[in-house]
C-alpha atoms as a PDB file:
ATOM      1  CA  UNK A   1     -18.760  -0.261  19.979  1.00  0.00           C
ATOM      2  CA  UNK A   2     -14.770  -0.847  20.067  1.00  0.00           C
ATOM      3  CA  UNK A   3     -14.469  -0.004  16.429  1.00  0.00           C
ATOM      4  CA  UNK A   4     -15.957   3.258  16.936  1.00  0.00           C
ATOM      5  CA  UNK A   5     -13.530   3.665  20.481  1.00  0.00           C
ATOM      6  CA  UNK A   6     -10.268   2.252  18.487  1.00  0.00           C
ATOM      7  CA  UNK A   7     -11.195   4.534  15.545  1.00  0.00           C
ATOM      8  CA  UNK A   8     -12.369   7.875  17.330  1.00  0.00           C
ATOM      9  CA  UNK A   9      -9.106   7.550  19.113  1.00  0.00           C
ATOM     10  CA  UNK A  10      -6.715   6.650  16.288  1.00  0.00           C
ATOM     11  CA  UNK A  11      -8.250  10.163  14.076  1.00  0.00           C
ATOM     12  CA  UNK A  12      -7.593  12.130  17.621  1.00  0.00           C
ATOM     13  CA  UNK A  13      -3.938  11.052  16.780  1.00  0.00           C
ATOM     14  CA  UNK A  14      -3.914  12.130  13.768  1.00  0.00           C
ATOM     15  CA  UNK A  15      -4.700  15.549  14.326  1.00  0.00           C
ATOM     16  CA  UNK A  16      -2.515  15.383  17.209  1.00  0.00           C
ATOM     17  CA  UNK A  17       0.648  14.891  14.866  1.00  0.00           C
ATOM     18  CA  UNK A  18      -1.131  17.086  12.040  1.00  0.00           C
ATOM     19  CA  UNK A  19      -1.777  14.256   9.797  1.00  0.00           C
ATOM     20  CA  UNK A  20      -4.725  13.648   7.953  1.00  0.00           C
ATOM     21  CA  UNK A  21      -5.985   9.371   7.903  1.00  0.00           C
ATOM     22  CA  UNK A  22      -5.628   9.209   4.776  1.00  0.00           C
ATOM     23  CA  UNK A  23      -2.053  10.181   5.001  1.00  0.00           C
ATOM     24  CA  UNK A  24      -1.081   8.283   8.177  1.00  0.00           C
ATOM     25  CA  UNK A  25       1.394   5.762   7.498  1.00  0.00           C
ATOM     26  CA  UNK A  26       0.790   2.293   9.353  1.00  0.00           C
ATOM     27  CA  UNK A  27       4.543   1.937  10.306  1.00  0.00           C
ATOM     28  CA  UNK A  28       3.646   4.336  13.087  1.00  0.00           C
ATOM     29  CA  UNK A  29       2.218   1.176  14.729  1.00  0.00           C
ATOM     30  CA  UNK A  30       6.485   0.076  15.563  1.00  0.00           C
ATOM     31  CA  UNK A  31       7.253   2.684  16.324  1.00  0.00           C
ATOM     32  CA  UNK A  32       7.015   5.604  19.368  1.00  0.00           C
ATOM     33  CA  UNK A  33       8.365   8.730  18.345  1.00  0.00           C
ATOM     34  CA  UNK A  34       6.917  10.430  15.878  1.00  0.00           C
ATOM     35  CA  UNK A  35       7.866   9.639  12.030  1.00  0.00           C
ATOM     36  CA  UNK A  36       6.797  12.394  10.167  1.00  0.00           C
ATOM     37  CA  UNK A  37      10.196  13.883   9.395  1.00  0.00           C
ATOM     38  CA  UNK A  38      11.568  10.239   9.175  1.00  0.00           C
ATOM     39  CA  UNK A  39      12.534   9.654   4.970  1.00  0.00           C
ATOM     40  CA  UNK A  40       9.487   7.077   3.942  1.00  0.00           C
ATOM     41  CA  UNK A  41      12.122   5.426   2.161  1.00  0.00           C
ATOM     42  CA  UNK A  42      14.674   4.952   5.194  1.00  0.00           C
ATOM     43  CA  UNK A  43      11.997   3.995   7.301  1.00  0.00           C
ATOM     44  CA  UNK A  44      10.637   1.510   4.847  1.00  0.00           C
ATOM     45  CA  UNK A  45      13.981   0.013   4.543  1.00  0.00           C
ATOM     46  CA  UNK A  46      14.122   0.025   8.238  1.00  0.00           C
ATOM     47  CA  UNK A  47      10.935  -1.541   8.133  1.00  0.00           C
ATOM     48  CA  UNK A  48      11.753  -4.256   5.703  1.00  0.00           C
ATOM     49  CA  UNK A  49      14.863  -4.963   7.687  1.00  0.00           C
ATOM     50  CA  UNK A  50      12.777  -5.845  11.065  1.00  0.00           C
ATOM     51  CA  UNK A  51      14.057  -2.664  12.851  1.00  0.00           C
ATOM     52  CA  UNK A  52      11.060  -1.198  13.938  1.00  0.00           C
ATOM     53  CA  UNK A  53      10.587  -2.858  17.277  1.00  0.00           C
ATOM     54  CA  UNK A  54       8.048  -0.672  19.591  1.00  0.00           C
ATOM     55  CA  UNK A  55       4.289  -1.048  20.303  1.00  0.00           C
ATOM     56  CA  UNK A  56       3.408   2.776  18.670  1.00  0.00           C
ATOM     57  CA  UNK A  57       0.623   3.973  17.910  1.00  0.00           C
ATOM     58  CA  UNK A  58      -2.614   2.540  15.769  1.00  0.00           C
ATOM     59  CA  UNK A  59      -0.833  -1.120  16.623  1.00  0.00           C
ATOM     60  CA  UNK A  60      -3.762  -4.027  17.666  1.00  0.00           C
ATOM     61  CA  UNK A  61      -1.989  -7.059  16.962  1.00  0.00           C
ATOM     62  CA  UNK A  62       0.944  -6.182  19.138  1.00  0.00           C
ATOM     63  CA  UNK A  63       3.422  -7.326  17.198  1.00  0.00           C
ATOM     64  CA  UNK A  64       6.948  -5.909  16.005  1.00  0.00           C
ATOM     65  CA  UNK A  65       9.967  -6.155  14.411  1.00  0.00           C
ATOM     66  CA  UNK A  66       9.853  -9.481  12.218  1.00  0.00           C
ATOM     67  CA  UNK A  67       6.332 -10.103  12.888  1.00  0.00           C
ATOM     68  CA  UNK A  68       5.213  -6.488  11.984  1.00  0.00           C
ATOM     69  CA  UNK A  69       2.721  -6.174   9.361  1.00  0.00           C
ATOM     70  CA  UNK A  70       1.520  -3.209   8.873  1.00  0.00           C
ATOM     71  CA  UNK A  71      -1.619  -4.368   6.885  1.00  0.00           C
ATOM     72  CA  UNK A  72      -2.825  -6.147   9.813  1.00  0.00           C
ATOM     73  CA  UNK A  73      -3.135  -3.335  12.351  1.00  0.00           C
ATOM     74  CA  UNK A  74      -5.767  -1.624  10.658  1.00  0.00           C
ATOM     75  CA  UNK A  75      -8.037  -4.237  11.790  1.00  0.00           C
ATOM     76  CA  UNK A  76     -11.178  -2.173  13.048  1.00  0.00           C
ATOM     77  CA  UNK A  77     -11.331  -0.285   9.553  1.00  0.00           C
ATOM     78  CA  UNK A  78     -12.007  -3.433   7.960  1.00  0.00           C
ATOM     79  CA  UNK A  79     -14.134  -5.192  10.679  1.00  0.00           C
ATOM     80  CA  UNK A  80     -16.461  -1.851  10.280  1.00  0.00           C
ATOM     81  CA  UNK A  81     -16.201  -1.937   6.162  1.00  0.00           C
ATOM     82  CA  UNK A  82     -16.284  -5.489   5.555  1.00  0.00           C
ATOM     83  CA  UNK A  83     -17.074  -7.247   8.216  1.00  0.00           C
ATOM     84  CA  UNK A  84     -13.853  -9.114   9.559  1.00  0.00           C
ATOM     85  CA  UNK A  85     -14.180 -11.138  12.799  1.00  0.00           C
ATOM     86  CA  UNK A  86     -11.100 -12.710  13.554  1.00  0.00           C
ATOM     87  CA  UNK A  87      -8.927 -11.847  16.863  1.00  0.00           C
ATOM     88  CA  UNK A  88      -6.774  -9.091  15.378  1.00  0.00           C
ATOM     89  CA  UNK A  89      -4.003 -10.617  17.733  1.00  0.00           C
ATOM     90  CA  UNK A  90      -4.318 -13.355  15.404  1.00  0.00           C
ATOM     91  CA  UNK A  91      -4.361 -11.634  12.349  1.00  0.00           C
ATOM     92  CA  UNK A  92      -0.543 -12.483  11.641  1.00  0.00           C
ATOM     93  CA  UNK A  93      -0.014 -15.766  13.045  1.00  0.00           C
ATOM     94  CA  UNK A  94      -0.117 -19.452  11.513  1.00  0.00           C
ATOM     95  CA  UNK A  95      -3.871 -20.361  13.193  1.00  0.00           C
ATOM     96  CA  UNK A  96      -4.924 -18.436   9.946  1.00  0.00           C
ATOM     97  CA  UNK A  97      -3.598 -21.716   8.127  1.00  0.00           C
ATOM     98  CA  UNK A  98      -6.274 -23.452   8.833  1.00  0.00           C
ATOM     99  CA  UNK A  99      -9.006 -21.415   7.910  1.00  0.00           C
ATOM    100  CA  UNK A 100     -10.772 -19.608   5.208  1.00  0.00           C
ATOM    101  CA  UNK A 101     -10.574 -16.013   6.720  1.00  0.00           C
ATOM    102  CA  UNK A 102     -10.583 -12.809   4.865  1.00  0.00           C
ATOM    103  CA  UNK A 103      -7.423 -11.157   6.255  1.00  0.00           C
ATOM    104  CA  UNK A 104      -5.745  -7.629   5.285  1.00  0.00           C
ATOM    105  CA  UNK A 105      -3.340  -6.939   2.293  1.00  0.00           C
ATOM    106  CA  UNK A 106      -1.299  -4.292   0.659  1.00  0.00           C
ATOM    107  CA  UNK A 107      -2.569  -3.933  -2.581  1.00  0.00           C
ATOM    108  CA  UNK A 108       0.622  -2.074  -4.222  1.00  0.00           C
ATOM    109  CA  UNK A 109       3.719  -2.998  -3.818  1.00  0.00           C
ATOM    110  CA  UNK A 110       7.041  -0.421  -2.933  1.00  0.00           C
ATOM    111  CA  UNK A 111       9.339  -2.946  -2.721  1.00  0.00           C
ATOM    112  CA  UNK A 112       8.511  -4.393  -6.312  1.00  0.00           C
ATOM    113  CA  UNK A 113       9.163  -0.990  -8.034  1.00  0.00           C
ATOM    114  CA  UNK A 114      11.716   0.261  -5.466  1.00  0.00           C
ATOM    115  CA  UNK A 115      14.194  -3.222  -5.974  1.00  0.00           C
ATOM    116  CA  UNK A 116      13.570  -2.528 -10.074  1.00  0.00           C
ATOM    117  CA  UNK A 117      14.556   0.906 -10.079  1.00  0.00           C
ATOM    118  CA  UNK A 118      17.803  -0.430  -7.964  1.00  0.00           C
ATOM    119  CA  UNK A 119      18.943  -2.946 -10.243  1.00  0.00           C
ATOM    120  CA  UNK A 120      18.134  -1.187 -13.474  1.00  0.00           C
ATOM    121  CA  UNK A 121      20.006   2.325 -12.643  1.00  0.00           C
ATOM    122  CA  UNK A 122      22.575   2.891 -15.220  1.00  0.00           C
ATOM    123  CA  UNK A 123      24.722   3.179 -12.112  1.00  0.00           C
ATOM    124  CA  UNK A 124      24.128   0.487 -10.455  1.00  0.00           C
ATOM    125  CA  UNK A 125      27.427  -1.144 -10.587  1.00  0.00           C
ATOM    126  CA  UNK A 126      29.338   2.177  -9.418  1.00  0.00           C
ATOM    127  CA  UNK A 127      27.175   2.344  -6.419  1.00  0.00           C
ATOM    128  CA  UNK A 128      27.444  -0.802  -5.763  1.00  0.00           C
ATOM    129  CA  UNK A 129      31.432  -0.826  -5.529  1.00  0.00           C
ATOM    130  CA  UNK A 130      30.771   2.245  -3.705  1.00  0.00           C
ATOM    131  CA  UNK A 131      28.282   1.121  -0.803  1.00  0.00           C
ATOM    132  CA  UNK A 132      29.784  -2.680  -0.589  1.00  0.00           C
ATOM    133  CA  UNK A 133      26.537  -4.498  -2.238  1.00  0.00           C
ATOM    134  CA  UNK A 134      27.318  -7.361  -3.568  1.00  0.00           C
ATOM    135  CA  UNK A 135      25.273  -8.428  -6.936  1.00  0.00           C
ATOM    136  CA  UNK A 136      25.553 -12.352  -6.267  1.00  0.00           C
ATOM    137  CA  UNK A 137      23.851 -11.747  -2.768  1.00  0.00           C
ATOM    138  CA  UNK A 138      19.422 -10.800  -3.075  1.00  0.00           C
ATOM    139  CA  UNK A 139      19.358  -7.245  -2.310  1.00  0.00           C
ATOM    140  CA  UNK A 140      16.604  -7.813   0.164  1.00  0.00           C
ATOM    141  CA  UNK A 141      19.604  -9.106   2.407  1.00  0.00           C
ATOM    142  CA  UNK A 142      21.453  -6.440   1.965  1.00  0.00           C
ATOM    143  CA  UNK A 143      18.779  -3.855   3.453  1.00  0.00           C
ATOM    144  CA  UNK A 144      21.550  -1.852   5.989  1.00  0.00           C
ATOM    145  CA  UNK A 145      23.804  -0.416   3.056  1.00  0.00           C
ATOM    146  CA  UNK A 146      20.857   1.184   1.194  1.00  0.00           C
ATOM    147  CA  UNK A 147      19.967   2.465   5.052  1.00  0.00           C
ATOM    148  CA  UNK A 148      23.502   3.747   5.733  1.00  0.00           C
ATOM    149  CA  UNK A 149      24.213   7.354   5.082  1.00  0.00           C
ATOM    150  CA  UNK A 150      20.683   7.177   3.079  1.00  0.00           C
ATOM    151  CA  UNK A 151      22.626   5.605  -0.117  1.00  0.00           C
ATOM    152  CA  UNK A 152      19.811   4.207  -1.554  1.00  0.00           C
ATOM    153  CA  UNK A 153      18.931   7.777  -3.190  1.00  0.00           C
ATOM    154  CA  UNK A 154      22.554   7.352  -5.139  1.00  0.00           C
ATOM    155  CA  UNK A 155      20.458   4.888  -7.455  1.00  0.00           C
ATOM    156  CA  UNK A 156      20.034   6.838 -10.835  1.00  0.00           C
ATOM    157  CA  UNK A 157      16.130   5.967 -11.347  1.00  0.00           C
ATOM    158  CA  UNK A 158      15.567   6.834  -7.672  1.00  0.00           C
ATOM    159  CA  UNK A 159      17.437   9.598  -7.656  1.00  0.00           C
ATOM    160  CA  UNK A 160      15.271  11.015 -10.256  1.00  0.00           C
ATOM    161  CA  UNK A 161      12.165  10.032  -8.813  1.00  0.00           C
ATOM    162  CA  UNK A 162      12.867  10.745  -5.393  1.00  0.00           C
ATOM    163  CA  UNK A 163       9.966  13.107  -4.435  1.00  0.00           C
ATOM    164  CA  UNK A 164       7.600  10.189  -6.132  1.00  0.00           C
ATOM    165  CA  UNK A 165       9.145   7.506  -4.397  1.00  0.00           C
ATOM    166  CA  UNK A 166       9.176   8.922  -0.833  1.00  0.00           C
ATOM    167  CA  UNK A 167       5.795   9.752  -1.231  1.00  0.00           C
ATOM    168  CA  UNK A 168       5.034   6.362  -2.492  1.00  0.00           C
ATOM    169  CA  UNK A 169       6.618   4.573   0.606  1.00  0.00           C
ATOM    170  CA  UNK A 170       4.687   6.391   2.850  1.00  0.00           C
ATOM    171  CA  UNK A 171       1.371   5.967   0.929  1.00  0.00           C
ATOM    172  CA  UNK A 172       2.149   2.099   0.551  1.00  0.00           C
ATOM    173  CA  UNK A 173       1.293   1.488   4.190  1.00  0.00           C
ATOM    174  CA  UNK A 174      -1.529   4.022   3.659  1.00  0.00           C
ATOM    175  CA  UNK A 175      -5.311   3.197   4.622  1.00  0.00           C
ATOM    176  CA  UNK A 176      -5.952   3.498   0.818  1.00  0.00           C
ATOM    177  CA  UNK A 177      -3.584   1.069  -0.315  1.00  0.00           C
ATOM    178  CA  UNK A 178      -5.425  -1.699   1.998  1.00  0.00           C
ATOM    179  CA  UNK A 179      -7.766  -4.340   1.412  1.00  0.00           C
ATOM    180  CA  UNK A 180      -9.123  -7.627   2.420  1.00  0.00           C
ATOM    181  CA  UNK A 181      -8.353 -10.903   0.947  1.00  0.00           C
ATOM    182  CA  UNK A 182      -8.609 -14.127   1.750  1.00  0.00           C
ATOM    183  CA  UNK A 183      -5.455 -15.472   3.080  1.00  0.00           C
ATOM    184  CA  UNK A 184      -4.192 -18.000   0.893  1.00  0.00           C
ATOM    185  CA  UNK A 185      -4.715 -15.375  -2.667  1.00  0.00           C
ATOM    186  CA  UNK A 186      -1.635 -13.297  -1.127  1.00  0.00           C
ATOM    187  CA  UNK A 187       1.242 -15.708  -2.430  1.00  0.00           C
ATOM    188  CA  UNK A 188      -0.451 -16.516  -5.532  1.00  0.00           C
ATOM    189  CA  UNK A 189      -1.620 -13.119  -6.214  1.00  0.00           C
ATOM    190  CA  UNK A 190       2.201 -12.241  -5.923  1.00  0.00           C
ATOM    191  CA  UNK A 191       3.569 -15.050  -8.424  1.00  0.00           C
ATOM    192  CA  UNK A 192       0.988 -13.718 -11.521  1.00  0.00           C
ATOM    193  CA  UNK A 193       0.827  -9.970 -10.933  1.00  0.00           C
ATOM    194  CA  UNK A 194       4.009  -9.175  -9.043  1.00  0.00           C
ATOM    195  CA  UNK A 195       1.917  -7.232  -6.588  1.00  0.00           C
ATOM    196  CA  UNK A 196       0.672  -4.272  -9.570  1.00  0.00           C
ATOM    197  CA  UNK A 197      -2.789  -3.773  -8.440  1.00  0.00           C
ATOM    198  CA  UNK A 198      -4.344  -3.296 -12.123  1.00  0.00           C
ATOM    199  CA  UNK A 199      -2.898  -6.828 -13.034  1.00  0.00           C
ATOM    200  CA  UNK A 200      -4.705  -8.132  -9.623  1.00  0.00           C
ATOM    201  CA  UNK A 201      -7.869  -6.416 -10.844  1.00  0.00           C
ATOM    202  CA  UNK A 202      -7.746  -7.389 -14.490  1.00  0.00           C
ATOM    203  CA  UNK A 203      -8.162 -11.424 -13.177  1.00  0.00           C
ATOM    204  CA  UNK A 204     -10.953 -10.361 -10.774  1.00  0.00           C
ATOM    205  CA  UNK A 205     -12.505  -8.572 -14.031  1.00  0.00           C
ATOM    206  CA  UNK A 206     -12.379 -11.586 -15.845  1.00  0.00           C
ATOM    207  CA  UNK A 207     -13.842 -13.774 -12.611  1.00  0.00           C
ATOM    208  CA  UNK A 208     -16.067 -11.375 -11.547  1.00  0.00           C
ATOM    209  CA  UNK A 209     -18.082 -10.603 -14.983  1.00  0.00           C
ATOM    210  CA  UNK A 210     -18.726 -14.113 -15.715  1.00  0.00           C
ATOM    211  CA  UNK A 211     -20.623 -14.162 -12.792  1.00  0.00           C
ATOM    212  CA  UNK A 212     -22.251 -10.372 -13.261  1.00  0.00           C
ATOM    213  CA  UNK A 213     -20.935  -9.456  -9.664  1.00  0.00           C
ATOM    214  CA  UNK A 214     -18.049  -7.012 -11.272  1.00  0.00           C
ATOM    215  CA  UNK A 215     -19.997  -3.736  -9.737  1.00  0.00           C
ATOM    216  CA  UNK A 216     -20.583  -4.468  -6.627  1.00  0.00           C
ATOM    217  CA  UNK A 217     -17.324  -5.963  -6.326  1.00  0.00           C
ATOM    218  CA  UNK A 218     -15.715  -2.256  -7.165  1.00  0.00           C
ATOM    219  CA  UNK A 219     -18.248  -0.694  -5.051  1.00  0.00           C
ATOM    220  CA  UNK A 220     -17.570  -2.927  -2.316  1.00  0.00           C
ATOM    221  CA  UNK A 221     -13.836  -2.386  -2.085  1.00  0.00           C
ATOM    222  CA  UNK A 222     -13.738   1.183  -3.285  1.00  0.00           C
ATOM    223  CA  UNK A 223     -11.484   0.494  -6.626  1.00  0.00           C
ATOM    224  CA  UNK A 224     -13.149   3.547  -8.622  1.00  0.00           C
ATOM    225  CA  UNK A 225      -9.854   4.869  -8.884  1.00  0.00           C
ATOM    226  CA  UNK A 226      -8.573   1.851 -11.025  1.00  0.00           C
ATOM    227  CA  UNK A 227     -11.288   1.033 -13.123  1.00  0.00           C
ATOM    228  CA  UNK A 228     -12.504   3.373 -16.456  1.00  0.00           C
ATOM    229  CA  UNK A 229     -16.231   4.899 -16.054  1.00  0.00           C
ATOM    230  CA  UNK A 230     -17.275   3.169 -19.290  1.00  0.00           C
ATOM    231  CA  UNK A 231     -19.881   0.956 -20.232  1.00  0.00           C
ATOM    232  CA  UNK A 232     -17.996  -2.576 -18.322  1.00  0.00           C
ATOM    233  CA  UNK A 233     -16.341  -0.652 -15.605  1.00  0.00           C
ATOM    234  CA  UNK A 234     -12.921  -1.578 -17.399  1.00  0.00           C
ATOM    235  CA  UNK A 235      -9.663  -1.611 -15.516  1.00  0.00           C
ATOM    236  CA  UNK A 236      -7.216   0.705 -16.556  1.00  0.00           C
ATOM    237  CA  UNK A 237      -3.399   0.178 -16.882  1.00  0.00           C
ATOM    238  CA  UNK A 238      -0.604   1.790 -14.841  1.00  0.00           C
ATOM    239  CA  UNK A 239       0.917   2.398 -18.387  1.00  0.00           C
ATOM    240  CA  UNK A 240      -0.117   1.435 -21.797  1.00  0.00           C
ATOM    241  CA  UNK A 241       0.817  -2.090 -22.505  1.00  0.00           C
ATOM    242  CA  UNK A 242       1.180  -3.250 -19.026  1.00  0.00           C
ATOM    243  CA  UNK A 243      -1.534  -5.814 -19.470  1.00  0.00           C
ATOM    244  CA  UNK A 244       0.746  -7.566 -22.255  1.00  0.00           C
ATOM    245  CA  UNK A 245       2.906  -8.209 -20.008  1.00  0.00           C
ATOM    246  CA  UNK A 246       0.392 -10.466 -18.051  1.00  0.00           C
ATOM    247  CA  UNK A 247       2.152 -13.875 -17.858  1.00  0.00           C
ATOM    248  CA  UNK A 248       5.393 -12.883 -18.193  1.00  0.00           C
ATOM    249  CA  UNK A 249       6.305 -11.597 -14.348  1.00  0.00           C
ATOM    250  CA  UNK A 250       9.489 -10.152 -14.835  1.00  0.00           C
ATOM    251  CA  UNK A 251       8.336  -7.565 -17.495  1.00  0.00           C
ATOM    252  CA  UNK A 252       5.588  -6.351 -15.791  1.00  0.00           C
ATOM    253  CA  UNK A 253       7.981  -3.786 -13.709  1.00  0.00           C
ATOM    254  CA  UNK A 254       8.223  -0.624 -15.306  1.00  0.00           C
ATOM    255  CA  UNK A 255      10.535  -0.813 -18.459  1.00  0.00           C
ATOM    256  CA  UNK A 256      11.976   2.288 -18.534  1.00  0.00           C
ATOM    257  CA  UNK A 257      11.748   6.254 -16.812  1.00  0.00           C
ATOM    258  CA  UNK A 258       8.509   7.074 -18.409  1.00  0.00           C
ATOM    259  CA  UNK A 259       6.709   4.468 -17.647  1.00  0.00           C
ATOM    260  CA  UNK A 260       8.379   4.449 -14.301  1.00  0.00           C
ATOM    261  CA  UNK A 261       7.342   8.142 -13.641  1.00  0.00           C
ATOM    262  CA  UNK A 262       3.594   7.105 -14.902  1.00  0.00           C
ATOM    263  CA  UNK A 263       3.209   4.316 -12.648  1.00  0.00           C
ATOM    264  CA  UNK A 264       4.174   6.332  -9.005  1.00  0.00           C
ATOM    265  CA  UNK A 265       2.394   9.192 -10.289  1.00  0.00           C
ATOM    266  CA  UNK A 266      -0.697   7.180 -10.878  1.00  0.00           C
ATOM    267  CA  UNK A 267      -0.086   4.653  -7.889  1.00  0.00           C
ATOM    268  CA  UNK A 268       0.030   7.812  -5.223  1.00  0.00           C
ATOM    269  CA  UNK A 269      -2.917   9.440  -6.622  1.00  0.00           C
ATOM    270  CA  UNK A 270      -4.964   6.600  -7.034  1.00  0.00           C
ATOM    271  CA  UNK A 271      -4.205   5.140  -3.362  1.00  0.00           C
ATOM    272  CA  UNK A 272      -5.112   8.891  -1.927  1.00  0.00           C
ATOM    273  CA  UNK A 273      -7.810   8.932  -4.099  1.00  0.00           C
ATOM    274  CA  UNK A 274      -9.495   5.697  -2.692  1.00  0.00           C
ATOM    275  CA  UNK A 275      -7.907   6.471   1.246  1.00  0.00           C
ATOM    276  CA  UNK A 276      -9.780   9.997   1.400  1.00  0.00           C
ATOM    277  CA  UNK A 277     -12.785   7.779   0.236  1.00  0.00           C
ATOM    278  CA  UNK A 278     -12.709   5.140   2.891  1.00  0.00           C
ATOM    279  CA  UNK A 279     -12.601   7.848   5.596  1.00  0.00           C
ATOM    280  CA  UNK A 280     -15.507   9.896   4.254  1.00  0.00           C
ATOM    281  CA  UNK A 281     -17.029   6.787   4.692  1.00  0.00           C
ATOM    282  CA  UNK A 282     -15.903   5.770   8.116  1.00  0.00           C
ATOM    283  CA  UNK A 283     -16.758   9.110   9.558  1.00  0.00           C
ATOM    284  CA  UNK A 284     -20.229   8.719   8.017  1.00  0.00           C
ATOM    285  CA  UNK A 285     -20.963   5.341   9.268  1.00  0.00           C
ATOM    286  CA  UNK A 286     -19.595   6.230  13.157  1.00  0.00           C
ATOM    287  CA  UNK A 287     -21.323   9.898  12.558  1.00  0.00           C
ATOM    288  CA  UNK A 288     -17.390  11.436  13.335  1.00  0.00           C
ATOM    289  CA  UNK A 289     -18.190  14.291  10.956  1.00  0.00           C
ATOM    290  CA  UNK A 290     -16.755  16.815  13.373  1.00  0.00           C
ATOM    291  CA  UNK A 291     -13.407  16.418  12.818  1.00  0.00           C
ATOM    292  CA  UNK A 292     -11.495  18.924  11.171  1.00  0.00           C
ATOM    293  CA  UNK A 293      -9.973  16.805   8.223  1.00  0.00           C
ATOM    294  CA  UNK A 294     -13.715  16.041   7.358  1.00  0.00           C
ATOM    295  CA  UNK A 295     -14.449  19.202   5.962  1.00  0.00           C
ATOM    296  CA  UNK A 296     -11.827  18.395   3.223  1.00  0.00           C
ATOM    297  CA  UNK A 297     -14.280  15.201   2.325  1.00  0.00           C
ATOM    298  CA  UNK A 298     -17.827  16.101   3.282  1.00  0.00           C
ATOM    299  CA  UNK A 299     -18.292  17.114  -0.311  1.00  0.00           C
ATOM    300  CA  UNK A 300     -16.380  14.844  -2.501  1.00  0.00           C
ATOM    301  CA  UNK A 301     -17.535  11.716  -4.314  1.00  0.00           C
ATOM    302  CA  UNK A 302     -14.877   9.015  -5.186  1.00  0.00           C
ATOM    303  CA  UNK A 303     -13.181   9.494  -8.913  1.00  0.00           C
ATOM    304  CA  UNK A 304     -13.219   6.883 -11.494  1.00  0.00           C
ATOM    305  CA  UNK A 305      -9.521   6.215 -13.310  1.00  0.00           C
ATOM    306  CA  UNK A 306     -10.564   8.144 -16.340  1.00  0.00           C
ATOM    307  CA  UNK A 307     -11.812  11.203 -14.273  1.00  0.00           C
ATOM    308  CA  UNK A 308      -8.320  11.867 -12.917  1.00  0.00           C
ATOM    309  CA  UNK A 309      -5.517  13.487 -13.830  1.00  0.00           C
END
């Protein structure tokens, strides 16, 4: 089976660079070296900017630089969860246009969270003078002076989140913060929710009840970790009042530091949380139990929202 080849390989990897899967971060697949002691946040930037231009490692779609997408490479997870069967070489390009194909996503969104905590500093007009942005210009154009000299950690609300927010980058392109969709819901999804996975899953709650498929539907995709273990499987909010928010997209960034703080620190555990659950279950299905990093999951049964910390 070339799943269980691709994947067997991809885990030998991982213990090669003393990673565990859950951990691995996708933008390995553009690039060669190693990227461990690369900043998440530089390299996301990087990333974001097209810079990342090698075939590396866990890359099947071999593409790179502007045509990277890291959500695509992880193509043989999801053929062996849920049953994808398009060419993964395909996976990124436009033949998907014409077709009804369940294709990967990232669920949360750095960028989102990372371009609000920019703009919303209380010195963001200092650094700005200081680095050479320039406010009337989209930020996302402006990707090299946030790389350069690593300024974007002069930002107030990222300096103060910095441990949170590198951890978040690197998680973001995390086996746990991927799914399957089909490929016209990504640009829509986008405009309503802004990319905040509980604002996704609140819709889908509201589909997927009226139709009494809600369960398997969380089962199915592993979302534990975002919905409450109560009586309707309820999903739970990054922060309280996020859901009032639905509707009105440019509120439904974090508002201030404490609900800034709330959101990565529930974001990263919540995407570990449902990663270190999709591997338990990939090493069950292809009986790859005797890797080290298994021992850490042979036990453990995915946590509902409420259950964590």
């Amino acid at each position: 089976m070339e799943s269980k080849t691709r994947i067997e390989s991809w885990f030998k990897q991982c213990e090669k660079f003393e990673l565990k899967p859950w951990e691995w971060d996708f933008k390995q697949s553009y690039i060669s070296k190693p990227i461990k002691n690369i900043s998440p946040i530089r390299l996301m930037l990087e990333y974001k900017n097209h810079q990342l231009k090698d075939i590396g490692i866990s890359n099947v779609t071999g593409e790179t630089g502007s045509k990277a997408d890291c959500d695509k490479e992880p193509f043989y997870i999801y053929q062996l969860l849920w049953g994808t069967e398009n060419d993964p070489k395909l996976e990124s390009k436009l033949y998907l246009d014409r077709h009804n194909l369940l294709r990967g996503d990232t669920m949360n969104s750095f960028w989102t969270t990372f371009k609000n905590s920019v703009i919303s500093s209380s010195n963001k007009t200092i650094v700005y003078d200081e680095i050479g942005i320039n406010p009337q210009k989209a930020l996302k154009d402006q990707y090299h002076l946030l790389i350069s000299n690593d300024n974007f950690r002069d930002f107030e609300l990222v300096k103060n989140n910095i441990i949170a927010f590198e951890k978040f980058a690197a998680l973001s392109h995390s086996i746990g913060n991927f799914t399957v969709i089909p490929h016209w819901m990504n640009i829509g999804r986008y405009n309503f929710s802004q990319d905040y996975w509980d604002v996704t899953l609140q819709s889908f709650f509201y589909f997927s009840n009226s139709m009494e498929c809600w369960r398997n539907f969380v089962e199915t995709y592993f979302l534990q970790p975002y919905v409450n273990n109560d009586e309707e499987w309820t999903v739970s909010e990054f922060w309280e009042g996020h859901f009032l928010n639905i509707g009105k997209p440019k509120r439904l960034t974090p508002q201030n530091q404490e609900e800034l703080s709330e959101y990565l620190h529930k974001v990263n555990l919540r995407i570990e949380e449902r990663g270190k659950w999709i591997i338990k279950k990939i090493c069950e299905e292809l009986k790859l139990q005797h890797f080290t990093f298994y021992d850490e999951l042979k036990d453990r049964q995915i946590r509902f929202s409420n259950e964590m910390i």
